[in-house]
Protein backbone atom coordinates (compact mmCIF):
# COMPACT_ATOMS: atom_id res chain seq x y z
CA UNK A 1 0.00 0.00 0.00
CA UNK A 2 1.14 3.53 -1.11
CA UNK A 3 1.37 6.51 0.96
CA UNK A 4 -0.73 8.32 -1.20
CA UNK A 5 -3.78 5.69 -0.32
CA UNK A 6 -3.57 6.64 3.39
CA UNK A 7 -5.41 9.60 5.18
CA UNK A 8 -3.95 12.73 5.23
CA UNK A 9 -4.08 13.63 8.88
CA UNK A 10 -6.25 17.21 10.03
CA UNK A 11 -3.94 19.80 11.94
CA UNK A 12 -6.17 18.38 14.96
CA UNK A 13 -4.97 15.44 14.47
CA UNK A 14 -1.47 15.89 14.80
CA UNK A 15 0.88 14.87 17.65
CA UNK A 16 1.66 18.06 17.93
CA UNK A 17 -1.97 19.68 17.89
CA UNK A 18 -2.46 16.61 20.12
CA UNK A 19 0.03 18.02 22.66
CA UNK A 20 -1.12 21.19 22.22
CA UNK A 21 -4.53 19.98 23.49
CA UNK A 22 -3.03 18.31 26.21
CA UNK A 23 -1.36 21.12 27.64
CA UNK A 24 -4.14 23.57 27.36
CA UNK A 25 -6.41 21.03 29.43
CA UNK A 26 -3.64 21.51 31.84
CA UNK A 27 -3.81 24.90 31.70
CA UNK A 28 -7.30 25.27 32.37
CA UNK A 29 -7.24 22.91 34.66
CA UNK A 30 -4.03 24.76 36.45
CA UNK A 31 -5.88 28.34 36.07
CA UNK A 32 -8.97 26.66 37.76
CA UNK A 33 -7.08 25.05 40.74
CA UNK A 34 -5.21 28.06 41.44
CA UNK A 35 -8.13 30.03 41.83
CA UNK A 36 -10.27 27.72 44.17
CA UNK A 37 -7.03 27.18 46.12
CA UNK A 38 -6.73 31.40 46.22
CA UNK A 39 -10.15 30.98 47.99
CA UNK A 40 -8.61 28.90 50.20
CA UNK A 41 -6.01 31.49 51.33
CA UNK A 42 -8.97 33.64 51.51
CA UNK A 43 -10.98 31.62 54.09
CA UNK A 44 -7.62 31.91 56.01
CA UNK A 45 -7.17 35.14 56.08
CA UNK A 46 -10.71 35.89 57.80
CA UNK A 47 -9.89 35.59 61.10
CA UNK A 48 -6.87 38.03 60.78
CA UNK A 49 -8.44 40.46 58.38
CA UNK A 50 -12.19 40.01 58.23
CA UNK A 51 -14.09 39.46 55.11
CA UNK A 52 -13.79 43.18 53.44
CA UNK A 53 -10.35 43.14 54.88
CA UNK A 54 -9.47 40.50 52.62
CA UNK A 55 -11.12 41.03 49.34
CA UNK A 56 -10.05 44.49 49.89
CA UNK A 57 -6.35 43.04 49.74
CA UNK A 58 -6.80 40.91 46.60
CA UNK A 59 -8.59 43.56 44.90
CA UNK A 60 -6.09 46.45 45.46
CA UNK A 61 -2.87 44.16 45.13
CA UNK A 62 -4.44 42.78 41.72
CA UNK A 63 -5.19 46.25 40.65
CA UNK A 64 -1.82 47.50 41.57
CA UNK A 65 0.26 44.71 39.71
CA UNK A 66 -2.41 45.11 36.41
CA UNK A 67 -1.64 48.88 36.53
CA UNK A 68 1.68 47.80 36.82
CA UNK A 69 1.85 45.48 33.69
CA UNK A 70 -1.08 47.24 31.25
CA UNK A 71 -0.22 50.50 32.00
CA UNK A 72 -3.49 51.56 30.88
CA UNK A 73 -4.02 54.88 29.20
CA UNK A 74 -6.89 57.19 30.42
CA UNK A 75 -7.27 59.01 27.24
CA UNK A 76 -8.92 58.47 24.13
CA UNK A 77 -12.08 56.72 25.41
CA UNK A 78 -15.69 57.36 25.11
CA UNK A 79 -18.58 57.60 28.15
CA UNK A 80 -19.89 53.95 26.89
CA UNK A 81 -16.52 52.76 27.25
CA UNK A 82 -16.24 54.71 30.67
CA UNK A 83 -19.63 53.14 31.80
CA UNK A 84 -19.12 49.95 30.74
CA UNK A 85 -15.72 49.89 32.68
CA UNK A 86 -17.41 51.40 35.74
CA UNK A 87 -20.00 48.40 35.65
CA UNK A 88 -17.47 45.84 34.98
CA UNK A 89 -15.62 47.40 38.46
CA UNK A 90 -19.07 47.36 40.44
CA UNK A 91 -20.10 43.76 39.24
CA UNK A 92 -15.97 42.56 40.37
CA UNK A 93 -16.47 44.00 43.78
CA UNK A 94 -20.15 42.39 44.14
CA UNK A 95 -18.77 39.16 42.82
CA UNK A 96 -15.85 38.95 45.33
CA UNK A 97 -17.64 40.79 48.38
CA UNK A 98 -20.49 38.42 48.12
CA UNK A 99 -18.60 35.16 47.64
CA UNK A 100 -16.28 35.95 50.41
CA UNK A 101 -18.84 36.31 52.61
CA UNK A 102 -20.47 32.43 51.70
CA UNK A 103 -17.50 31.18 51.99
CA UNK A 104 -17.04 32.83 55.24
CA UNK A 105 -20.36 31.03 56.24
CA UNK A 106 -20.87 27.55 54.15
CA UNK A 107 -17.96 25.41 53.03
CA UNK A 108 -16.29 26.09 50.02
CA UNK A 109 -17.62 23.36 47.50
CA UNK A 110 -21.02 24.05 47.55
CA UNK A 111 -20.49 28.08 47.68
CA UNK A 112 -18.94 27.77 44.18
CA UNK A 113 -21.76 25.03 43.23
CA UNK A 114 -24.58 27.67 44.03
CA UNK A 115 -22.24 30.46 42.36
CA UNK A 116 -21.96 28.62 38.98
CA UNK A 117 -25.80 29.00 38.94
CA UNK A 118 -25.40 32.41 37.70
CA UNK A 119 -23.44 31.53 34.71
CA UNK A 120 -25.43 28.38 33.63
CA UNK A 121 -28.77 30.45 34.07
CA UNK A 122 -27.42 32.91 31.55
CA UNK A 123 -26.35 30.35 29.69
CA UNK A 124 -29.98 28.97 29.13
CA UNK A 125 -31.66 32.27 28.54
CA UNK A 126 -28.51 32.93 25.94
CA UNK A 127 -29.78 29.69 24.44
CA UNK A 128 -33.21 29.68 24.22
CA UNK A 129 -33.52 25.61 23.44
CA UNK A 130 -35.67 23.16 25.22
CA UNK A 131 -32.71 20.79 25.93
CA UNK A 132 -31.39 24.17 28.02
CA UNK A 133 -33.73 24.34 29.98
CA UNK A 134 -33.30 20.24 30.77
CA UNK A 135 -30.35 21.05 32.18
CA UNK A 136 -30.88 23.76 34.17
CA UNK A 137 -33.54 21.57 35.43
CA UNK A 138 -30.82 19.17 36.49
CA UNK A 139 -29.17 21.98 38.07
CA UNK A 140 -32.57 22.99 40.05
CA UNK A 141 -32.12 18.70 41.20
CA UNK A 142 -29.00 19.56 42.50
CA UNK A 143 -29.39 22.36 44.35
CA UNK A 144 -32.64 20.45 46.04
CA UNK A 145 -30.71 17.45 46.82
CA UNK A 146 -28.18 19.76 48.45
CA UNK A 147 -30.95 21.53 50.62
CA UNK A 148 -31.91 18.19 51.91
CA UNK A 149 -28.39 18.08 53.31
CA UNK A 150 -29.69 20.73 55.37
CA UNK A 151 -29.57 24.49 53.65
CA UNK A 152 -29.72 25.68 57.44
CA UNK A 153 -26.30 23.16 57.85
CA UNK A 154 -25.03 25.03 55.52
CA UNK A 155 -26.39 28.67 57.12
CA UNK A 156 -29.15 30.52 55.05
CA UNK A 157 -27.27 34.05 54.78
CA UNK A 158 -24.24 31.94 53.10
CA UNK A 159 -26.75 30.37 50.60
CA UNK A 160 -27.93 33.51 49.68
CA UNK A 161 -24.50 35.25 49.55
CA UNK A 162 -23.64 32.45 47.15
CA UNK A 163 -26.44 33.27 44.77
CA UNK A 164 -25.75 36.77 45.03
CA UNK A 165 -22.54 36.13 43.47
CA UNK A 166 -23.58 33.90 41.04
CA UNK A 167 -25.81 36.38 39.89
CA UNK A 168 -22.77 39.00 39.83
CA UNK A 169 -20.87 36.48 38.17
CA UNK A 170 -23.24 36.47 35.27
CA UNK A 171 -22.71 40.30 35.05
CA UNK A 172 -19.58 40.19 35.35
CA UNK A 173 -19.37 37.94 31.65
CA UNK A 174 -21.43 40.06 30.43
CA UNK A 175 -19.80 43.67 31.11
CA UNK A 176 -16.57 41.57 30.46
CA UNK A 177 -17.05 41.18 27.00
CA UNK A 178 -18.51 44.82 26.78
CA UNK A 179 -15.33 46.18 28.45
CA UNK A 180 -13.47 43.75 26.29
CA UNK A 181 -14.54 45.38 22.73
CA UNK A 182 -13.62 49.20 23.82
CA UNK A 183 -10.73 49.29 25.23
CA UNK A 184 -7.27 47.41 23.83
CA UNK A 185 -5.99 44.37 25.36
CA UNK A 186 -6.23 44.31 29.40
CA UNK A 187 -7.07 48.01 29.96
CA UNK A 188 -10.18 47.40 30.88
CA UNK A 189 -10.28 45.03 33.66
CA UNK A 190 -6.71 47.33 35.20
CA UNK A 191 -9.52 49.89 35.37
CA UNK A 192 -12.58 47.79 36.16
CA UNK A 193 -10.12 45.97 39.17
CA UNK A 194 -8.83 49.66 40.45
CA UNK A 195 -12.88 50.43 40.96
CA UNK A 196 -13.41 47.82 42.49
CA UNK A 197 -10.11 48.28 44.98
CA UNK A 198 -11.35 51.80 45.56
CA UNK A 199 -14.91 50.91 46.05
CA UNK A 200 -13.94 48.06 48.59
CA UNK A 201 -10.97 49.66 50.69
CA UNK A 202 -13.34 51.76 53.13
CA UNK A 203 -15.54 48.82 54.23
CA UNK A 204 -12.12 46.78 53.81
CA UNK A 205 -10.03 49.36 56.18
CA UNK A 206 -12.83 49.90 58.70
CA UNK A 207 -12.91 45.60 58.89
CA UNK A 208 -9.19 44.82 58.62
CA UNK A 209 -7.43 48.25 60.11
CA UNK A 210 -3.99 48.30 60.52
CA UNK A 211 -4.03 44.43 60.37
CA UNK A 212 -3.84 45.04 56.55
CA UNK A 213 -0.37 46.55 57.00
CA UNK A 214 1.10 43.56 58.94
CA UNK A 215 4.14 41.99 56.68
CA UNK A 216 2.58 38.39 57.44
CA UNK A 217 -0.83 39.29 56.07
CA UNK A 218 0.32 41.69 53.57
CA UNK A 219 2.33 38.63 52.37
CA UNK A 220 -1.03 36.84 52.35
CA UNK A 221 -2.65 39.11 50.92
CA UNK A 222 -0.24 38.89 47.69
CA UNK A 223 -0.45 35.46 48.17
CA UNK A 224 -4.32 35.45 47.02
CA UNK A 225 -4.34 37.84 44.11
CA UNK A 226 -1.63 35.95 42.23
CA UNK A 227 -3.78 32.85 42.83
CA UNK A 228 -6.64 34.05 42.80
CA UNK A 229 -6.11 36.64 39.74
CA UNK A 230 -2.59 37.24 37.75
CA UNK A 231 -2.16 33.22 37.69
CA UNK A 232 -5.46 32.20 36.52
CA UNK A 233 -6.14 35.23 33.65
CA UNK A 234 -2.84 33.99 32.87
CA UNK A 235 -3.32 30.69 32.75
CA UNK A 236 -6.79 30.78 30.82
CA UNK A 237 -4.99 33.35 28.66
CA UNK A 238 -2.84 30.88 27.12
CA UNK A 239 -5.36 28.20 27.14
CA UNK A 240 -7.73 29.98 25.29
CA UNK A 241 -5.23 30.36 22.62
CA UNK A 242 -5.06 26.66 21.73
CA UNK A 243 -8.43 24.87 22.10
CA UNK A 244 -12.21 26.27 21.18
CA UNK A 245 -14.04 28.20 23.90
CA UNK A 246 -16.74 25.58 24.15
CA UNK A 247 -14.39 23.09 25.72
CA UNK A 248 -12.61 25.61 27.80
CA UNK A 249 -16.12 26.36 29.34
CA UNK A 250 -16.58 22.78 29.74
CA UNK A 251 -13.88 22.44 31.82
CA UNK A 252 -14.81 25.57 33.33
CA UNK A 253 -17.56 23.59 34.47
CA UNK A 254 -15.66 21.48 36.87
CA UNK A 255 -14.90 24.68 39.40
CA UNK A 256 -17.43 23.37 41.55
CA UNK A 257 -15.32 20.04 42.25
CA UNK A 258 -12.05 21.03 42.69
CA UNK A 259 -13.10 24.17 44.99
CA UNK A 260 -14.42 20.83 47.16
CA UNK A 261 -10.87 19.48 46.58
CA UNK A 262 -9.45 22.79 47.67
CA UNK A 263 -11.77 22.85 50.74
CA UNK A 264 -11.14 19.70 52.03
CA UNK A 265 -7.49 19.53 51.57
CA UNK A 266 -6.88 23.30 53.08
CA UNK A 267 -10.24 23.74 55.33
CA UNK A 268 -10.67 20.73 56.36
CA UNK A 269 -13.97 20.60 54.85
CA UNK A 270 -16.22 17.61 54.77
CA UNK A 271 -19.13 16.95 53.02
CA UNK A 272 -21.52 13.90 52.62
CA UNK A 273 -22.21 11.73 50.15
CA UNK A 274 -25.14 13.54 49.56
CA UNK A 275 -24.26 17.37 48.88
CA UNK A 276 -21.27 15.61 46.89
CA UNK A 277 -24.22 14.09 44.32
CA UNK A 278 -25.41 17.50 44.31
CA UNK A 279 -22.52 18.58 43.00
CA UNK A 280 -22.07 16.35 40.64
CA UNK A 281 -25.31 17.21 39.30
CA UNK A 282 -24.65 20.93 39.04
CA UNK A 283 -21.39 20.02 37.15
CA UNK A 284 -23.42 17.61 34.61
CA UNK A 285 -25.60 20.49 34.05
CA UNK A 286 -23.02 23.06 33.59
CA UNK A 287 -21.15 20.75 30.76
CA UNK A 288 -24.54 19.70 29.49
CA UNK A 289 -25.48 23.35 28.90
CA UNK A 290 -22.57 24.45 27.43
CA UNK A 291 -22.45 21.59 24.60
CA UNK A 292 -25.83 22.47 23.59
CA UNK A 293 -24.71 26.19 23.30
CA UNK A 294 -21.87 24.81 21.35
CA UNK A 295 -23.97 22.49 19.15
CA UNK A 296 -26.15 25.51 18.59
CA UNK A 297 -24.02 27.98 17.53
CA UNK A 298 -21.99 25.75 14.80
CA UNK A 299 -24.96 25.34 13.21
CA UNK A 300 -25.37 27.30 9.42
CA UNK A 301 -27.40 30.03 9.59
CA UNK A 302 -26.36 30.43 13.51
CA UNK A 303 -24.59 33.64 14.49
C-alpha cells in the first residue's frame, strides 16, 4: 500500500496539535485550581483580616500589579466605554464581596456550586432551546438534593450570599465582554479591578485596620491575588489560545469540584455523600449546557 492511499491527517490530528490539546487542558485545569485554592487562602485570612479586609487586599494588590503590567491609558475613550468599565468594576467588587462572605459562612464546594448558577442560568436564557432548559432543570435537582443536606447546615445568609454572586458572576461575563470590545488588550479590567479596589478599601479598612499593613498578612494578601487573579487570567490566557471556547467552558464547568478538593485539603472541609451528588449534578448540568450552546451555535445560519 502507497502513501498516497492513506489519510492525510487534520492539523487536529497531529501529535503536535495533540500536545497542544493536552497542555491547554492543563492549563485550564491549572488556572482553575489556582483560583479555588486562592479561595482557600482567603478563608484563612478571615480571622486576621475580616471578610472586606481581605477582598479588599486581593482587589487592590491585583489592581496594583495590572496597573503595573497594562499601563493603561486614560485618554482616548468614550462615556460607553467609561460606563461599561465602571459596571465591569461594580459587578468585580459584588462578585468577590459576596462570595467571600459564603464562603465565610458555608464550606467552600457548595459556595462555588450555588455560584456557577449564575453563569449556567445565563447560559440557558442565551440559548433559548428546550434541551437548556433540561439542564438547568438538572441543576434545580442539584441544588434540592443539596438543601436536603440541610440548607440551614449550611447557614441561610451563606446560601444567599452564594447566589448573590452567582448572579454578579453572570454580570460580570457580560460587562466583560462589553469592556473587552472598547478598550485594547487588558485596559479594561486594570480599570474595572482599580474600581473595584477603591470601592472596597473603606468597608475593607474599617474591617481589617492596621491588620492590613502587617508583613505576614500583607504577604497573604499577595499570596491570594496571584492565585486568585494574575495566575489564573494567565493561565486561561494561554489556554484559550489553543483549544475552542466551548471546551474551555466545559472544563470551566468542573470549578465546583475542585473548589471541594481545595476545601477539604486546606479547610478541612467535609461533606456527605449527599451534597457531593449535588454537585455532581450541578457540574453535569453546567457541561450539558454548554455543549448544547456549542452544538447551537456551529450550526449554518447560527450567528
Amino acid at each position: 500500500m502507497t502513501d498516497t492511499l492513506l489519510p492525510t491527517p487534520s492539523p487536529a490530528d497531529t501529535p503536535t496539535a495533540r500536545r497542544g490539546g493536552i497542555a491547554a487542558v492543563g492549563l485550564v485545569l491549572g488556572g482553575a485550581l489556582s483560583v479555588q485554592f486562592g479561595s482557600a487562602v482567603a478563608a484563612l485570612l478571615f480571622p486576621r483580616t475580616g471578610v472586606a479586609g481581605a477582598v479588599t487586599l486581593r482587589l487592590t494588590i491585583s489592581a496594583l500589579l495590572l496597573l503595573v503590567v497594562c499601563r493603561p491609558r486614560l485618554r482616548g475613550h468614550d462615556r460607553s466605554a467609561w460606563l461599561a468599565a465602571g459596571a465591569f468594576g461594580l459587578a468585580l467588587a459584588g462578585m468577590n464581596s459576596l462570595f467571600y462572605q459564603a464562603i465565610e459562612r458555608i464550606p467552600l464546594g457548595p459556595a462555588v456550586t450555588l455560584e456557577v448558577l449564575g453563569p449556567l442560568a445565563l447560559s440557558v436564557f442565551g440559548a433559548r432551546r428546550l434541551a437548556s432548559w433540561g439542564w438547568a432543570g438538572l441543576a434545580l435537582a442539584g441544588v434540592a438534593l443539596l438543601g436536603q443536606g440541610g440548607f440551614d447546615r449550611l447557614n441561610p445568609a451563606g446560601v444567599a450570599f452564594a447566589f448573590g454572586a452567582g448572579a454578579m458572576w453572570a454580570a460580570y461575563i457580560v460587562l466583560s465582554a462589553r469592556v473587552g470590545g472598547r478598550f485594547p488588550g487588558a485596559d479594561g479590567l486594570a480599570l474595572a479591578l482599580t474600581l473595584a479596589a477603591l470601592v472596597t478599601l473603606p468597608l475593607g479598612i474599617a474591617d481589617g485596620g492596621a491588620v492590613l499593613l502587617d508583613p505576614q498578612v500583607l504577604a497573604l494578601g499577595t499570596a491570594l491575588a496571584v492565585l486568585a487573579s494574575g495566575l489564573p487570567y494567565t493561565l486561561e490566557l494561554l489556554a484559550l489560545r489553543r483549544m475552542p471556547t466551548a471546551t474551555f467552558a466545559v472544563l470551566m464547568s468542573l470549578g465546583p469540584a475542585i473548589a471541594t478538593l481545595a476545601g477539604w485539603l486546606v479547610l478541612r472541609q467535609a461533606l456527605t455523600l449527599l451534597e457531593c451528588a449535588a454537585i455532581v449534578l450541578v457540574i453535569a448540568a453546567s457541561i450539558g449546557a454548554v455543549r448544547v450552546n456549542a452544538a447551537a451555535a456551529g450550526r449554518p445560519g447560527r450567528r
